[in-house]
Every structure is written in structure tokens, then in C-alpha cells.
Protein backbone atom coordinates (compact mmCIF):
# COMPACT_ATOMS: atom_id res chain seq x y z
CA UNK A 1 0.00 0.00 0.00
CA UNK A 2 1.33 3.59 -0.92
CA UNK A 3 0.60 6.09 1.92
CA UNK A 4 0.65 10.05 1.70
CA UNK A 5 1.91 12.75 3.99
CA UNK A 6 -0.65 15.69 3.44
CA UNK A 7 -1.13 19.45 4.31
CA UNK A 8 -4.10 21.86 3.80
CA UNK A 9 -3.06 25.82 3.90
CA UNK A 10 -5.68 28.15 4.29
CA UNK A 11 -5.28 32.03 5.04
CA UNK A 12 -5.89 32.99 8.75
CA UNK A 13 -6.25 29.46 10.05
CA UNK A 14 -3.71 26.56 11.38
CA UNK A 15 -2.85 23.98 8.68
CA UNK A 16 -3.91 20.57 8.79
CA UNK A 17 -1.89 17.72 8.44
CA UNK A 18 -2.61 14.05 7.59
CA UNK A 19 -1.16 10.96 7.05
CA UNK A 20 -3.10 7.92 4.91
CA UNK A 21 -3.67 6.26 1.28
CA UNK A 22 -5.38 7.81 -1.01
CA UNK A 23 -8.60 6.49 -0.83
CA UNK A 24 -8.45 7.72 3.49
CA UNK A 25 -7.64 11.41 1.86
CA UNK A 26 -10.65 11.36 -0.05
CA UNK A 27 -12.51 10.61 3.25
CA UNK A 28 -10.88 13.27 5.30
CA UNK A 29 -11.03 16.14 2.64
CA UNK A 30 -14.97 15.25 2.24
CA UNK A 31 -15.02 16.40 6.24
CA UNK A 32 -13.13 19.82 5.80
CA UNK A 33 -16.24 21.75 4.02
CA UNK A 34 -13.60 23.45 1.67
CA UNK A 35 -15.17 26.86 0.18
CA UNK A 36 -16.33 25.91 -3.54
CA UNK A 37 -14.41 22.58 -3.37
CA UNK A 38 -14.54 20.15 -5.84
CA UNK A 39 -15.29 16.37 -5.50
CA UNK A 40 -12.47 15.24 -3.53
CA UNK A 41 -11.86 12.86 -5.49
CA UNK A 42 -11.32 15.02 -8.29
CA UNK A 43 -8.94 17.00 -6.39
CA UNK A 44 -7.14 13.74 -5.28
CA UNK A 45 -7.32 12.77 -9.18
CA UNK A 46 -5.47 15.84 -10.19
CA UNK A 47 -2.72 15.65 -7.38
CA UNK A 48 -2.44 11.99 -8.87
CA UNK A 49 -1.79 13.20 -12.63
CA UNK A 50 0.30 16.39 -11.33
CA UNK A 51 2.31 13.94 -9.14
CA UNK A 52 5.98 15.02 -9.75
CA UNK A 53 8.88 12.95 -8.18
CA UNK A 54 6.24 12.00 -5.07
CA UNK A 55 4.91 15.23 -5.07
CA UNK A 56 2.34 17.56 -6.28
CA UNK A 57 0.18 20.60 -5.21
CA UNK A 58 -3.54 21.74 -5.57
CA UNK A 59 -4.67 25.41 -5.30
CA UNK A 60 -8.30 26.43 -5.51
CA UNK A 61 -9.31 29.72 -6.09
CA UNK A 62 -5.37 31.31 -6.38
CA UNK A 63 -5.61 34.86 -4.82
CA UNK A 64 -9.46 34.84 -4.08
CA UNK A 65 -11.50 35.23 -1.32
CA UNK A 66 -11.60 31.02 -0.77
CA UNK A 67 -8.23 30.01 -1.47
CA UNK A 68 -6.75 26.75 -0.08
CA UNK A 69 -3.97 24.37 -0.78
CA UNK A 70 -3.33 21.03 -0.52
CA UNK A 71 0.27 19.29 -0.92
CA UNK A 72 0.50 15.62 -1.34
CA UNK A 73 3.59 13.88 -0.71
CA UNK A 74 4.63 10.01 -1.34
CA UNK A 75 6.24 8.00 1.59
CA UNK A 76 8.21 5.80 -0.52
CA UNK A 77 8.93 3.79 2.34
CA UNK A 78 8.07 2.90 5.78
CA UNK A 79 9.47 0.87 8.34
CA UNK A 80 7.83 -3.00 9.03
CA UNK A 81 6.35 -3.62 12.73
């Protein structure tokens, strides 16, 4: 299983931070009633297809009153238990 390291930026308020596959980020953006936010899995689509060298970056709304970003990094490894 690939896992993620996530962070949501919005102006004026604490990022978030997670940690999951793919399918657990779709989950947890669905519960962060983003301002004029796509399907999340759209936006986890496009982070997919911009993914460059196990990362990639979503803005929404650039420089308008509902911006956000999300950054999506790969773990390309983890350690067994």
C-alpha cells in the first residue's frame, strides 16, 4: 500500500496535516467543508496526474476570497512492525 503525507493551507487558520492512502484522503477532505471545493476525489485525481517525483500541489481559487492548498507527498517507504 502507498501512503501520503498531506497538508491543507488556508489564510488565517492553522494547517492541517494528515497521514493515509489515497482512498483515506478522499474521506478526510470530504469532512473539511472546503469553500467551492470540488469532488475530492477530483482534487485527489489531479494531485495523482500532477504527481511530480512523489509530489504535487492543488490550489483552488489562487488569490481569491476562498483560497486553499493542498500538498500531497509520497512516503516511498516505511518501516515494518
Amino acid at each position: 500500500m502507498t501512503v501520503y503525507l498531506w497538508a491543507l493551507y488556508r489564510p488565517r487558520i492553522e494547517p492541517k496535516k494528515g497521514f493515509g492512502d489515497l482512498g483515506y484522503l478522499i474521506r478526510w477532505l470530504e469532512k473539511q467543508r472546503l469553500p467551492g471545493e470540488a469532488p475530492s476525489d477530483w482534487v485527489v485525481m489531479l494531485l495523482k496526474i500532477a504527481e511530480n517525483d512523489g509530489r504535487s500541489v492543488y490550489v483552488h481559487d489562487k488569490g481569491g476570497p476562498d483560497e486553499w492548498t493542498l500538498t500531497l507527498n509520497r512516503v516511498d517507504a516505511l518501516p515494518r512492525c
